[in-house]
Protein backbone atom coordinates (compact mmCIF):
# COMPACT_ATOMS: atom_id res chain seq x y z
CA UNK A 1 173.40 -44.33 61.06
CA UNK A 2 174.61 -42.35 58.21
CA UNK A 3 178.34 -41.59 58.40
CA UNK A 4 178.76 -43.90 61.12
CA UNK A 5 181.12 -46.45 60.12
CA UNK A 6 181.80 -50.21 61.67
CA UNK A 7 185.30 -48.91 62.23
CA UNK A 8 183.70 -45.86 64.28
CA UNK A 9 181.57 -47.77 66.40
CA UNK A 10 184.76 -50.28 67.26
CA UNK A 11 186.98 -47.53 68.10
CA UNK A 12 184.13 -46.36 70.33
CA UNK A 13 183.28 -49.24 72.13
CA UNK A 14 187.09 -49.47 72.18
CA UNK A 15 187.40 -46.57 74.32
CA UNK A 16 184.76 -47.67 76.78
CA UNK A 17 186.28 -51.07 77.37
CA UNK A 18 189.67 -49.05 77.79
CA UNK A 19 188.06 -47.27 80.82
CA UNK A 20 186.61 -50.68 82.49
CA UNK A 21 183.16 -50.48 81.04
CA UNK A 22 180.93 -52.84 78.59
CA UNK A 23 178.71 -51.06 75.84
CA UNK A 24 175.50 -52.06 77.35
CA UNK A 25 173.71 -48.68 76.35
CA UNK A 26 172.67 -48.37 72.47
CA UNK A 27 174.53 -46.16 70.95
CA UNK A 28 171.56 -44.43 68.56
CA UNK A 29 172.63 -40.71 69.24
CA UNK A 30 174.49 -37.98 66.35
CA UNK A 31 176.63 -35.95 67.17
CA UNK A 32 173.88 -33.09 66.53
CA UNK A 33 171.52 -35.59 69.40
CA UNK A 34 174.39 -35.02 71.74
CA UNK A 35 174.67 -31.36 70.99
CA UNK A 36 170.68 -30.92 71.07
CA UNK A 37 170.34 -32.80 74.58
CA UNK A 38 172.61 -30.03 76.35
CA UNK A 39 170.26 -27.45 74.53
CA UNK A 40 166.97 -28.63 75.29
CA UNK A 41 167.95 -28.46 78.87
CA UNK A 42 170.14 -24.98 79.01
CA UNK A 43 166.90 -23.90 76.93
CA UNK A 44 167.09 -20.39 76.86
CA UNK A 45 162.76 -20.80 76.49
CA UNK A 46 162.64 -21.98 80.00
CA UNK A 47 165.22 -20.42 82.57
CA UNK A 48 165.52 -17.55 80.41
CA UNK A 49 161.54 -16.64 80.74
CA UNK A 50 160.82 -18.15 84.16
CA UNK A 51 163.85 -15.61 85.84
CA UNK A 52 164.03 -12.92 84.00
CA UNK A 53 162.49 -11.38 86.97
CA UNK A 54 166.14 -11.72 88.55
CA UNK A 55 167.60 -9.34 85.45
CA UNK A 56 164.84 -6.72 85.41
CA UNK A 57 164.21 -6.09 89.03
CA UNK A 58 168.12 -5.80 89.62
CA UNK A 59 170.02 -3.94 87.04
CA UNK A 60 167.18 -3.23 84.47
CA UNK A 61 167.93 -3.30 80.73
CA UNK A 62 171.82 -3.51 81.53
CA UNK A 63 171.36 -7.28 83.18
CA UNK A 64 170.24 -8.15 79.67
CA UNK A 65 172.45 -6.02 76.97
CA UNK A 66 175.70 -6.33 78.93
CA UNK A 67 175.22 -8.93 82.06
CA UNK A 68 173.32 -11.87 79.18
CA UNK A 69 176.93 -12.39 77.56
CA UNK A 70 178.40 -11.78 80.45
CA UNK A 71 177.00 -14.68 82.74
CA UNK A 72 177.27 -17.33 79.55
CA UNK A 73 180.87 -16.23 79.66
CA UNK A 74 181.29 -17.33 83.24
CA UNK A 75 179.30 -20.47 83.24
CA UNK A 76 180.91 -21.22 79.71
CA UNK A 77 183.96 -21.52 80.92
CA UNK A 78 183.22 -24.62 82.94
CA UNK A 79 182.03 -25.85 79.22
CA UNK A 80 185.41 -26.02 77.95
CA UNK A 81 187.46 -27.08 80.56
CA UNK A 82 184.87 -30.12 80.95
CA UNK A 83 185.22 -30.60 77.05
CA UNK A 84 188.47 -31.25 76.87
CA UNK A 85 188.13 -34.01 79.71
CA UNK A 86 185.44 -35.20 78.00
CA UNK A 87 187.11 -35.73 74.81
CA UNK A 88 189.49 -37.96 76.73
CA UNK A 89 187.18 -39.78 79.02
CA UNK A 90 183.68 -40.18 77.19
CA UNK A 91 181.79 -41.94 79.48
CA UNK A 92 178.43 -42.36 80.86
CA UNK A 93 177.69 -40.14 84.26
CA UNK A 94 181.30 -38.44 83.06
CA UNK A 95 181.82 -36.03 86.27
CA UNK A 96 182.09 -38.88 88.59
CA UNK A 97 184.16 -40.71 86.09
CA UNK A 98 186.51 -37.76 85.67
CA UNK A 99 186.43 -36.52 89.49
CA UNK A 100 188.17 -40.53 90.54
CA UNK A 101 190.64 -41.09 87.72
CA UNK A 102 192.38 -37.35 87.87
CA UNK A 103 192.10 -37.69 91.76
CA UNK A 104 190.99 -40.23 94.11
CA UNK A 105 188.06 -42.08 95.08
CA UNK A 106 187.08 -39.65 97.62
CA UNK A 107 186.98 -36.35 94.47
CA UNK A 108 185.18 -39.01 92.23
CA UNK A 109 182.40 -39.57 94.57
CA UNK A 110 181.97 -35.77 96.29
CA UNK A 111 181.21 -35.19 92.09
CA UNK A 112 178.98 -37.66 91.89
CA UNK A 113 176.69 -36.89 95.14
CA UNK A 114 177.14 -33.24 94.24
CA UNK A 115 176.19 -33.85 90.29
CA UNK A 116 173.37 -35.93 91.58
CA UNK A 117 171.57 -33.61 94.35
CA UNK A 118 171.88 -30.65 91.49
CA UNK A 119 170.54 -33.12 88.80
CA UNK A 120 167.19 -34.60 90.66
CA UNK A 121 167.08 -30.95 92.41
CA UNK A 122 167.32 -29.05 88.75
CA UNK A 123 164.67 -31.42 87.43
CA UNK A 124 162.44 -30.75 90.14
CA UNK A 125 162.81 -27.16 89.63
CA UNK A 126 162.69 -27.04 85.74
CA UNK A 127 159.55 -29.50 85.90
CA UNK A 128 157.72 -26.40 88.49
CA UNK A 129 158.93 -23.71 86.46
CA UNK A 130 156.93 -25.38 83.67
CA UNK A 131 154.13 -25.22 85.97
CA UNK A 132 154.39 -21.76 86.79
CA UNK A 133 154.89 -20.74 82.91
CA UNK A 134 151.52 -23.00 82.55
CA UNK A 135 149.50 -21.60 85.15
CA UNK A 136 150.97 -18.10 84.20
CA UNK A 137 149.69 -18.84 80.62
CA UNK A 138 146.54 -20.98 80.76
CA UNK A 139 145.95 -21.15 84.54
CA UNK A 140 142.51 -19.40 84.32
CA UNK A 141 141.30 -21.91 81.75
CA UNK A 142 142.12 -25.00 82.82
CA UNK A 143 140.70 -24.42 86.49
CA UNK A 144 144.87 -24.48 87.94
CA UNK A 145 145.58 -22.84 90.93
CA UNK A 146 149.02 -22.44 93.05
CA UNK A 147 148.00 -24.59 95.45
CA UNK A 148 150.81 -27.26 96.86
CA UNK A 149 148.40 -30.03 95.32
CA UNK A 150 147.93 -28.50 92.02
CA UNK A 151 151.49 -27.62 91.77
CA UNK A 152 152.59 -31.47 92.98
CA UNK A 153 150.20 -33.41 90.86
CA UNK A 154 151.04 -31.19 88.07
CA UNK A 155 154.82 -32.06 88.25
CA UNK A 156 154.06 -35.35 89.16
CA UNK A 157 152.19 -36.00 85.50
CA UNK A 158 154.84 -34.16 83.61
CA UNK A 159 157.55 -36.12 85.41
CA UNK A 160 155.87 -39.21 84.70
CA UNK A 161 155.09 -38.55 81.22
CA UNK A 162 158.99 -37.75 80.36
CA UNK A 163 160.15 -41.06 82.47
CA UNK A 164 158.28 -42.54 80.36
CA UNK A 165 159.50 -41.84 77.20
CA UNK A 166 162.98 -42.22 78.10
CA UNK A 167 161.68 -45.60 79.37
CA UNK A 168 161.31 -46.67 76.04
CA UNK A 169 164.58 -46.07 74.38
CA UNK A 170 167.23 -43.31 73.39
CA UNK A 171 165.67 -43.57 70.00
CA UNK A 172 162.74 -42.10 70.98
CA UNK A 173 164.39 -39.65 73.58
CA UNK A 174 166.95 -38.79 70.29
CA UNK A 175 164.29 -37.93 68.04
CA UNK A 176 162.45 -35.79 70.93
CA UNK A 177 165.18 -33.99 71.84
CA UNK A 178 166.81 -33.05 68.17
CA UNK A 179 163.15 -31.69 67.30
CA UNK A 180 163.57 -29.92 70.81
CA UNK A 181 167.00 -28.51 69.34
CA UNK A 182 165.14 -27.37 66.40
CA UNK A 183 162.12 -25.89 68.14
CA UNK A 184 163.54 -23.99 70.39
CA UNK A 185 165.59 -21.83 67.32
CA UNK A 186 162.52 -21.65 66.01
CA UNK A 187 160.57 -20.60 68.87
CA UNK A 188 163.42 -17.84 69.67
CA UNK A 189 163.65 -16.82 66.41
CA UNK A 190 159.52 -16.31 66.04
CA UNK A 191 159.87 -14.01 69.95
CA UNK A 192 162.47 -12.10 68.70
CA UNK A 193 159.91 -11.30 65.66
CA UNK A 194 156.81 -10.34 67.43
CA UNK A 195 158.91 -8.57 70.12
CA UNK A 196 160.58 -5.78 67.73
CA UNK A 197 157.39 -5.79 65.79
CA UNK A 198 155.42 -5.21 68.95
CA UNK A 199 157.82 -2.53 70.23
CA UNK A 200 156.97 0.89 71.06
CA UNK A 201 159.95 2.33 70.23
CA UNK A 202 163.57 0.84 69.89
CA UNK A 203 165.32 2.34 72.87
CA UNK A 204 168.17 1.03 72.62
CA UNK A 205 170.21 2.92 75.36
CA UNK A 206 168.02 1.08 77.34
CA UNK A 207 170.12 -2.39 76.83
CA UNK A 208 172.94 -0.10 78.46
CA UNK A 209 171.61 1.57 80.92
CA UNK A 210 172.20 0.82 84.26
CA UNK A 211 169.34 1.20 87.31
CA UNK A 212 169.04 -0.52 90.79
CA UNK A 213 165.56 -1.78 91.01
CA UNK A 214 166.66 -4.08 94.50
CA UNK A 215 164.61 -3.71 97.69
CA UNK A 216 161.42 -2.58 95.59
CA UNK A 217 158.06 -4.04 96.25
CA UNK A 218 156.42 -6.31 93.51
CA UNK A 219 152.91 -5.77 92.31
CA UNK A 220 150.68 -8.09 94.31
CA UNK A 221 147.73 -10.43 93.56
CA UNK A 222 145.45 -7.99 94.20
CA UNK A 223 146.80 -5.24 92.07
CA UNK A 224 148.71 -2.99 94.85
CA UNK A 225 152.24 -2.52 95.41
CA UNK A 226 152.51 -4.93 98.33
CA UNK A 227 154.11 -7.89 96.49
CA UNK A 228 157.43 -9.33 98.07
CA UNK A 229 160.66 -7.43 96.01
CA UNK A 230 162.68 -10.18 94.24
CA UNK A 231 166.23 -8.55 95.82
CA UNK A 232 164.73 -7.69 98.96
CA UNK A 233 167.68 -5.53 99.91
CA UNK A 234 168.73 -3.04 98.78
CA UNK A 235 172.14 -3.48 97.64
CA UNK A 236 174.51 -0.93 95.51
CA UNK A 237 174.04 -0.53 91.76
CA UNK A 238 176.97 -2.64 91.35
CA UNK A 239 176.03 -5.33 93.29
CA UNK A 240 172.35 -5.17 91.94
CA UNK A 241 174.27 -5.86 88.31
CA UNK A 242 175.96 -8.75 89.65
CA UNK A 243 172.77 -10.32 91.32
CA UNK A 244 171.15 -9.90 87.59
CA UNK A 245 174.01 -12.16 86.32
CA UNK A 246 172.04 -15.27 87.80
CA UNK A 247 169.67 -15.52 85.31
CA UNK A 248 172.39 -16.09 82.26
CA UNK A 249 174.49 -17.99 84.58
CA UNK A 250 171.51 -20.28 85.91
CA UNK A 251 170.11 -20.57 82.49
CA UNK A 252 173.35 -21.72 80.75
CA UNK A 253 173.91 -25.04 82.33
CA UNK A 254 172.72 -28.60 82.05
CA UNK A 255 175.50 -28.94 79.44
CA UNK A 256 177.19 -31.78 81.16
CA UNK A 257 173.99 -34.12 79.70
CA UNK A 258 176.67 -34.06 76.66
CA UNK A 259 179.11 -36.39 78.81
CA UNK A 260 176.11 -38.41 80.69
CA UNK A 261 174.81 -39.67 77.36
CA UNK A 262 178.40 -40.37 76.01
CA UNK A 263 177.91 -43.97 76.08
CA UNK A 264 174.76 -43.85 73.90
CA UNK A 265 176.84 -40.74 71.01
CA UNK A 266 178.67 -42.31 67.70
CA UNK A 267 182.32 -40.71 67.68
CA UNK A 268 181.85 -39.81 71.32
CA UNK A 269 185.36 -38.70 71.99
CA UNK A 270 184.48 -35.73 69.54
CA UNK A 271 180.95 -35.17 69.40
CA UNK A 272 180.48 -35.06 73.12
CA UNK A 273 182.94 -32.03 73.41
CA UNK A 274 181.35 -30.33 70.27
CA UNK A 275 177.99 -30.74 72.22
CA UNK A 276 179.25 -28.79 75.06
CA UNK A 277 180.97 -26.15 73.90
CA UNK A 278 178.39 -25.51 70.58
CA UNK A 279 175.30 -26.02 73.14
CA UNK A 280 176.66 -23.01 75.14
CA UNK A 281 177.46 -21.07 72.39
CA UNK A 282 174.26 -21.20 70.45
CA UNK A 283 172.32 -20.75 73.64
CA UNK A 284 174.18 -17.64 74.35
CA UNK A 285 173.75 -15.72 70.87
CA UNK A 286 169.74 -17.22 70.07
CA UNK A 287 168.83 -16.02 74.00
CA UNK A 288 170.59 -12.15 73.59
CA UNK A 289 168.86 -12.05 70.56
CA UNK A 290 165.83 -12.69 72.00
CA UNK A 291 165.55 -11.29 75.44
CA UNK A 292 167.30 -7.43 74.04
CA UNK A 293 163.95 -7.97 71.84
CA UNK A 294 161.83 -8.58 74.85
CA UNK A 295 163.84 -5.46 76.63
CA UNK A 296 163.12 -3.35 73.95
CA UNK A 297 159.46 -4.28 73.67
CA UNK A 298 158.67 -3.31 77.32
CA UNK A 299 156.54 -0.44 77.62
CA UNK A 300 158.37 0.78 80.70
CA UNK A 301 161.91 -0.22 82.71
CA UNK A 302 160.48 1.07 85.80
CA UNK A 303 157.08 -0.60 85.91
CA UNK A 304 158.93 -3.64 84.42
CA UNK A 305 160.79 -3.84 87.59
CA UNK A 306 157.58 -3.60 89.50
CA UNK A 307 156.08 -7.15 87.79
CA UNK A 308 158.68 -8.98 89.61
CA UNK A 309 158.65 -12.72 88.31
CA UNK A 310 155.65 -11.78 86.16
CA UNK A 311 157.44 -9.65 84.13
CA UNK A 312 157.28 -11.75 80.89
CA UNK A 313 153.55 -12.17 80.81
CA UNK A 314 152.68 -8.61 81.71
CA UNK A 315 154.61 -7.71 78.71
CA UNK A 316 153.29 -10.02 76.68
CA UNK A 317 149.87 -9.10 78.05
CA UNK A 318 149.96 -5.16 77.23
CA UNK A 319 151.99 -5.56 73.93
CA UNK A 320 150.98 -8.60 71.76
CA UNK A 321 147.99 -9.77 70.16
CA UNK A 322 146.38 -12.68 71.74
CA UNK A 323 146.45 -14.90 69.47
CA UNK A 324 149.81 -15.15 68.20
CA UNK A 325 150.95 -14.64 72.24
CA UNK A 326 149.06 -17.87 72.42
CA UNK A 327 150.41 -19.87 70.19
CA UNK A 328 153.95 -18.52 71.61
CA UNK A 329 153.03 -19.84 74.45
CA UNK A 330 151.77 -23.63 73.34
CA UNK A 331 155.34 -23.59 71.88
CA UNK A 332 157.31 -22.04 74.86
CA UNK A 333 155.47 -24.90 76.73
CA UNK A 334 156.37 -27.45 74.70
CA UNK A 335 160.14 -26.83 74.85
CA UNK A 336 159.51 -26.66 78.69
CA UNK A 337 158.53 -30.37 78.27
CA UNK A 338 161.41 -31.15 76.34
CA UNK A 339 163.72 -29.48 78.62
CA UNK A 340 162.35 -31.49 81.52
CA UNK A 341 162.43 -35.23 79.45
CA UNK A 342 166.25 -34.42 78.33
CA UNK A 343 166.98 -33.95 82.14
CA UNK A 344 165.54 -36.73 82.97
CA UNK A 345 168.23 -38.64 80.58
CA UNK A 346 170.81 -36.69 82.10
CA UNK A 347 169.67 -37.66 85.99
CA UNK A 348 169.21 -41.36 84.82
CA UNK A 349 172.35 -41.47 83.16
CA UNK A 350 174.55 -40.36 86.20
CA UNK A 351 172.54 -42.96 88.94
CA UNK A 352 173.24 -45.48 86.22
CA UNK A 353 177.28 -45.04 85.95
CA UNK A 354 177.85 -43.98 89.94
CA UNK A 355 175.72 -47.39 91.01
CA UNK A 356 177.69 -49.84 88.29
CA UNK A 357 180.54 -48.62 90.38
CA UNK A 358 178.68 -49.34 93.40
CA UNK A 359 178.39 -45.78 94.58
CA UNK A 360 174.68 -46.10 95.69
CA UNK A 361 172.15 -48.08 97.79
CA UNK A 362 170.56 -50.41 95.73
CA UNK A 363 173.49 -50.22 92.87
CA UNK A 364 172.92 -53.52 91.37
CA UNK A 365 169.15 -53.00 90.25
CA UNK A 366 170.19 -49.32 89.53
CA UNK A 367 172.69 -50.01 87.27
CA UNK A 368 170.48 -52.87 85.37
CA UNK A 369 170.03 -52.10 81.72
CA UNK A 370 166.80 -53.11 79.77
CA UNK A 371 167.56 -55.73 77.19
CA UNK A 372 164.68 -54.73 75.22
CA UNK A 373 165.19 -51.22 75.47
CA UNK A 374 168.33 -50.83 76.20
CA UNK A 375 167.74 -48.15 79.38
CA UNK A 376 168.67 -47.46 82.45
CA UNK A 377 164.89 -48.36 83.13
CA UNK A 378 165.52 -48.66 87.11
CA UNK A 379 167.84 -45.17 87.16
CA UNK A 380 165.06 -43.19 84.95
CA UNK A 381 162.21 -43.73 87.49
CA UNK A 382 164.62 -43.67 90.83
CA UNK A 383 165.27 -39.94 89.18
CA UNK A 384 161.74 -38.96 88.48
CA UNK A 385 160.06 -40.21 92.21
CA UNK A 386 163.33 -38.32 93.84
CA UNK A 387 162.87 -35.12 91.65
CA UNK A 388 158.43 -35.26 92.89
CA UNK A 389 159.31 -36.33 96.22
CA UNK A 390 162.16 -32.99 96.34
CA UNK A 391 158.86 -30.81 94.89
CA UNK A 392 156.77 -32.63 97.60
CA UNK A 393 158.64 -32.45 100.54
CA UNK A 394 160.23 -28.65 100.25
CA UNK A 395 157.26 -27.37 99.24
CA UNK A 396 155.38 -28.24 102.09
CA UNK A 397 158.19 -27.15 104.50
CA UNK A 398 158.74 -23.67 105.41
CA UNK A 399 162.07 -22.67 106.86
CA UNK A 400 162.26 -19.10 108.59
CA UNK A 401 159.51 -18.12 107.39
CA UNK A 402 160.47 -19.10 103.62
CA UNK A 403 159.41 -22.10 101.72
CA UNK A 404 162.30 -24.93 102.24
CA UNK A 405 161.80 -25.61 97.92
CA UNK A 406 163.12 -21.92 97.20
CA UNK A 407 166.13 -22.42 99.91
CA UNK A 408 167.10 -25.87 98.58
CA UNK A 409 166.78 -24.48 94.98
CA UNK A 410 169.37 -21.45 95.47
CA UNK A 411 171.78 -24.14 96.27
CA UNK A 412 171.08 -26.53 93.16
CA UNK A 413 173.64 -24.37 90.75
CA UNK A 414 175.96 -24.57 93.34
CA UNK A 415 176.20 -27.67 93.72
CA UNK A 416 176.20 -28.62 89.80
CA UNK A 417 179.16 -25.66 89.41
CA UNK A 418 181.14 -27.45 92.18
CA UNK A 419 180.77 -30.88 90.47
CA UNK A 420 181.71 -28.84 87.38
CA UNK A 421 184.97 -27.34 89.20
CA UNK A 422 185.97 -30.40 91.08
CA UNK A 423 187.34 -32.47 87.85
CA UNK A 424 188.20 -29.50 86.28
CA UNK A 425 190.59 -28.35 89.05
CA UNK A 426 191.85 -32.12 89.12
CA UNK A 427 192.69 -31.92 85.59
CA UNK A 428 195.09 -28.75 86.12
CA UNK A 429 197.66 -30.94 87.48
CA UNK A 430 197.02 -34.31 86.41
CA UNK A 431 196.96 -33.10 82.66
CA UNK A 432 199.91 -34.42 81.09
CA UNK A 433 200.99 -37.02 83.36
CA UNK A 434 200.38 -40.64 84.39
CA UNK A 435 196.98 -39.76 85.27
CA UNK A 436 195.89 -37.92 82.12
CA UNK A 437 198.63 -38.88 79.34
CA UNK A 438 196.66 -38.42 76.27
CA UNK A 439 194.37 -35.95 74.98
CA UNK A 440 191.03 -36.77 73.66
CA UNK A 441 191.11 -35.80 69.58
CA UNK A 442 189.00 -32.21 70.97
CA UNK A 443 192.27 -30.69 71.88
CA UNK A 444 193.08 -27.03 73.57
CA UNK A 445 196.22 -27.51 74.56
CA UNK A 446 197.40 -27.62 78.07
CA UNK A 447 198.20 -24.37 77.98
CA UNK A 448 194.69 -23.31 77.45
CA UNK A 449 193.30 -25.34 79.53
CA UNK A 450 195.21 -24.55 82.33
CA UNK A 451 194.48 -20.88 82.09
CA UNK A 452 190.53 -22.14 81.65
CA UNK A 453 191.09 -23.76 84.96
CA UNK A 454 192.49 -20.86 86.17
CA UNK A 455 189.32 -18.89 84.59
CA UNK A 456 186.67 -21.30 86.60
CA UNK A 457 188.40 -20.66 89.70
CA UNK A 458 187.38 -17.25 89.50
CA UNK A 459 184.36 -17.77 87.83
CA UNK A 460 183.51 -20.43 90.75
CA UNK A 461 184.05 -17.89 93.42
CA UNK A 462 181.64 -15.08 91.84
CA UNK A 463 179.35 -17.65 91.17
CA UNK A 464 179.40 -19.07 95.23
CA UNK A 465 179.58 -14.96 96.20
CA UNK A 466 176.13 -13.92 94.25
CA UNK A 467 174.61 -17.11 94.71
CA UNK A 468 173.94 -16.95 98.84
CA UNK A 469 172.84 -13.16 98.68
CA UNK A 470 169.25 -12.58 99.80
CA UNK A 471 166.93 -13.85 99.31
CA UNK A 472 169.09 -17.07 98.90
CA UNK A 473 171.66 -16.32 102.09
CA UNK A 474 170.56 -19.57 103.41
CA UNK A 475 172.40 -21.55 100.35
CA UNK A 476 175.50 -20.96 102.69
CA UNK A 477 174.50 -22.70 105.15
CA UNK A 478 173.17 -25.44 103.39
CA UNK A 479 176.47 -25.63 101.40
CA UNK A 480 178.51 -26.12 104.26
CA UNK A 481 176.33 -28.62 106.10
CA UNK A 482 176.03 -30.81 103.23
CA UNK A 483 180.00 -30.78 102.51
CA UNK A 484 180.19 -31.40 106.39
CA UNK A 485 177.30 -34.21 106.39
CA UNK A 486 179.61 -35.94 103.23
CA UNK A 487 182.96 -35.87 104.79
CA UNK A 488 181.46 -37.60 107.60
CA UNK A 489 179.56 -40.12 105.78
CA UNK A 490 182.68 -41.06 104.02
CA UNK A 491 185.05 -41.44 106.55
CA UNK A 492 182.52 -43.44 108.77
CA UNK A 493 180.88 -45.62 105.76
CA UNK A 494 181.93 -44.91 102.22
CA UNK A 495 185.95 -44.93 102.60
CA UNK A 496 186.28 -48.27 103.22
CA UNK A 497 183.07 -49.50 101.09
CA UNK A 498 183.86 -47.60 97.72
CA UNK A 499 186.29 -48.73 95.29
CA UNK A 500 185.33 -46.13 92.88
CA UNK A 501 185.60 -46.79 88.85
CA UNK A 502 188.17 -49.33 87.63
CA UNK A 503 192.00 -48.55 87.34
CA UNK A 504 194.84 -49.84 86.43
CA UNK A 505 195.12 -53.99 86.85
CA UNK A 506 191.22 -53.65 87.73
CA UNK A 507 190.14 -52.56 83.86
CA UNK A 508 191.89 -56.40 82.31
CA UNK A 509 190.07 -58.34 85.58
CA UNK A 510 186.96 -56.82 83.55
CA UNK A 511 187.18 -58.80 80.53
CA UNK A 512 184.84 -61.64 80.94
CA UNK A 513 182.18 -58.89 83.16
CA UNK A 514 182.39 -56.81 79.95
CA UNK A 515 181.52 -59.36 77.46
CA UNK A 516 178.85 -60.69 79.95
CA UNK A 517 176.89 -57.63 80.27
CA UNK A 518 177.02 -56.93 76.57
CA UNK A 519 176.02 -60.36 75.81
CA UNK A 520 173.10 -59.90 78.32
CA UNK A 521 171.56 -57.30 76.20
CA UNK A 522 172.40 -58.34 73.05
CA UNK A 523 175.08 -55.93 72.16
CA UNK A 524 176.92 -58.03 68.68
């Protein structure tokens, strides 16, 4: 690789061995591969089309021009203070990693189970928001229906079809992924286009205005106002603003695939940070761009509210020619892809490092890396079946007279922010000290990153406070019973079974394991 020297890759594989581990992944990514993994699955082309019904049915045009940079703000935040970890500690499945060495074994593996049920629950959901934007697109023509066997068989396909290329190497997923990077400026840039040139007027008070859409009926099937409201109470304007901040703070996340594929990126201990923090950033300016165009395009703010989740094709419907809104739409699907087979990585690549540490049934064929290919192959499909099975199961399941997928789903940020917050908080006191001596060459401060802590606090609570509002007040619930249901497994099973990651006098014992497992897959 180009600029990639034999000294690099030493001090690389350096580091890993420093932390316990052998290089048994291929390390085949750039540092622009690590940057465009974390951006094909923020992908402002996916959550920011699929919930833009959250923005325009709460605050109107003021979710987008003020709450968009916003809600990247506060779920950027966790970018940085996760950085500069990173920087220090680039390994493979990095929150679990990061959650035992600046705490204990019991931190390191609450991050893992919590990264894990957000990862295989995200993919599940990214993977049926695809189907949604597909059957919202091209339903009518290809015979689709949303039916729970349409829906399951199509995210069964699609889920299969991205295990299977990350089956077959991070070459492959590497090349995928950096054209997903590059399509999905593209893409953006080519919306933004058509959206001003499609635009009635440009209004643009209305990216400043500030209405309360909440507790309003949706247009139904059938054409009447009868359709379920998104916010189905009605809340103050305030609040309604605050609701709209989920779809910037939902969209802007997946970052952390930076640190799961840190193992597999050349200068790791600085690319991986740059990954995070550029992913976030270039996600937040490409998607304001963007969606102000697609405010600004829509005929109406009030009957906008009205489309509920349809919002984006009912503008696209009344205000673009057909053609070229088709052949947005082939690309806006193909990112959708992407996003879901970079996921996939990222899901693979945590089972693999939490079961090499035994943190999972099954660890030893879980943790087994392809000689040929060099993959996780075990870890990629134990991610895809779990992610089909989640779409399966919850889908068919209605809870209170909602569908259990949409109540497990409200909780799936949660629970990837709380993995987020867990190491971060960890760091706040174990920076500088026996636990976390040296800073990674991506360096704040501590200073800063202290006051980021600080900063993801905060942003953690707002986060947890919008985030179990209706129609998602089960995700408290759900919260607490799962934290509940984990201290309980680990003080009856895991606390005297888990040994967590190597420290300490356990990293030399590794020596002849290291070279073992690197011989075994033909790492020189």
């Amino acid at each position: 690789m180009s600029g990639y020297t034999e000294n690099d890759k030493k001090q690389d594989i350096h580091i890993l061995h420093s932390m316990g581990y052998a290089q048994e992944l291929e390390r085949r990514m750039s540092s622009f591969s690590n940057f465009a993994i974390s951006f094909s699955i923020i992908c402002i082309l996916s959550g920011g089309i699929n919930s833009l019904g959250q923005a325009t049915a709460g605050a109107g045009g003021a979710s987008i021009g003020i709450g968009w940079p916003l809600g990247c703000l506060i779920s950027g935040i966790f970018a940085l203070g996760l950085a500069q970890i990173s920087s220090a500690y680039p390994t493979a499945g990095g929150l679990y990693h990061w959650g035992s060495i600046l705490g204990n074994r019991f931190t390191g593996w609450l991050s893992a189970w919590l990264n894990l049920l957000g990862l295989v629950t995200v993919l599940g959901a990214i993977n049926v928001g695809t189907f949604y934007f597909f059957f919202g697109a091209f339903g009518p023509q290809f015979g689709i229906e949303d039916t729970l066997v349409h829906r399951v068989v199509f995210v069964a396909v699609i889920t299969g079809l991205q295990a299977v290329i990350n089956h077959f190497g991070i070459g492959l997923t590497a090349k995928l992924t950096d054209f997903s990077g590059y399509l999905i400026f593209a893409t953006a840039v080519i919306l933004t286009i058509v959206c001003l040139a499609s635009a009635p007027s440009y209004e643009i008070s209305r990216l400043f205005t500030f209405a309360n859409y909440t507790g309003q009926p949706t247009v139904a099937a059938d054409g009447t106002l009868t359709g379920p409201a998104v916010w189905p109470n009605v809340v103050s304007g305030g609040m309604a603003f605050l609701l709209g901040l989920l779809l910037p703070i939902y969209t802007i996340t997946g970052y952390d695939a930076s640190a799961h594929t840190s193992e597999e990126t050349v200068k790791a201990a600085v690319s991986v940070p740059k990954g995070m923090v550029s992913s976030v950033i270039w996600s937040t300016v490409f998607g304001y761009v963007m969606l102000c165009a697609f405010v600004l395009m829509i005929p109406n703010m009030e009957d906008a509210a009205k489309q509920g989740w349809n919002v984006f094709f009912w503008a696209m419907d009344a205000q673009v020619n057909a053609t070229l809104k088709t052949i947005l739409y082939v690309l806006i699907f193909i990112s959708q892809l992407l996003c879901g087979l970079a996921t996939v990585t990222s899901v693979s690549r945590m089972i693999f490092a939490f079961s090499r540490d035994k943190g999972l049934p099954a660890s030893s064929t879980l943790a087994k890396v392809s000689p040929k290919y060099r993959t996780p192959v075990a870890a990629i499909w134990t991610g895809a079946v779990l992610a089909v099975l989640f779409v399966w199961f919850t889908s068919a399941i209605t809870i209170a007279g909602t569908p259990a997928y949409s109540i497990v789903v409200s909780c799936t940020v949660i629970f990837i922010f709380l993995s987020f917050i867990l190491p971060i908080v960890l760091g706040f006191t174990a920076i500088g000290t026996s636990k976390w001596p040296t800073m990674g060459p991506w360096n704040m401060g501590i200073g800063t990153y202290k006051l980021v802590t600080v900063l993801a606090v905060i942003s953690m609570i707002i986060i947890f406070y919008i985030g179990i509002q209706p129609p998602n007040d089960w995700a408290l619930e759900i919260t607490v019973g799962f934290l509940v249901l984990t201290a309980i497994v680990w003080f009856a099973f895991e606390n005297r079974r888990f040994m967590g990651p190597p420290i300490g006098d356990a990293i030399a014992k590794r020596k002849a394991d290291i070279a073992a497992a690197e011989a075994a897959v033909g790492e020189a």
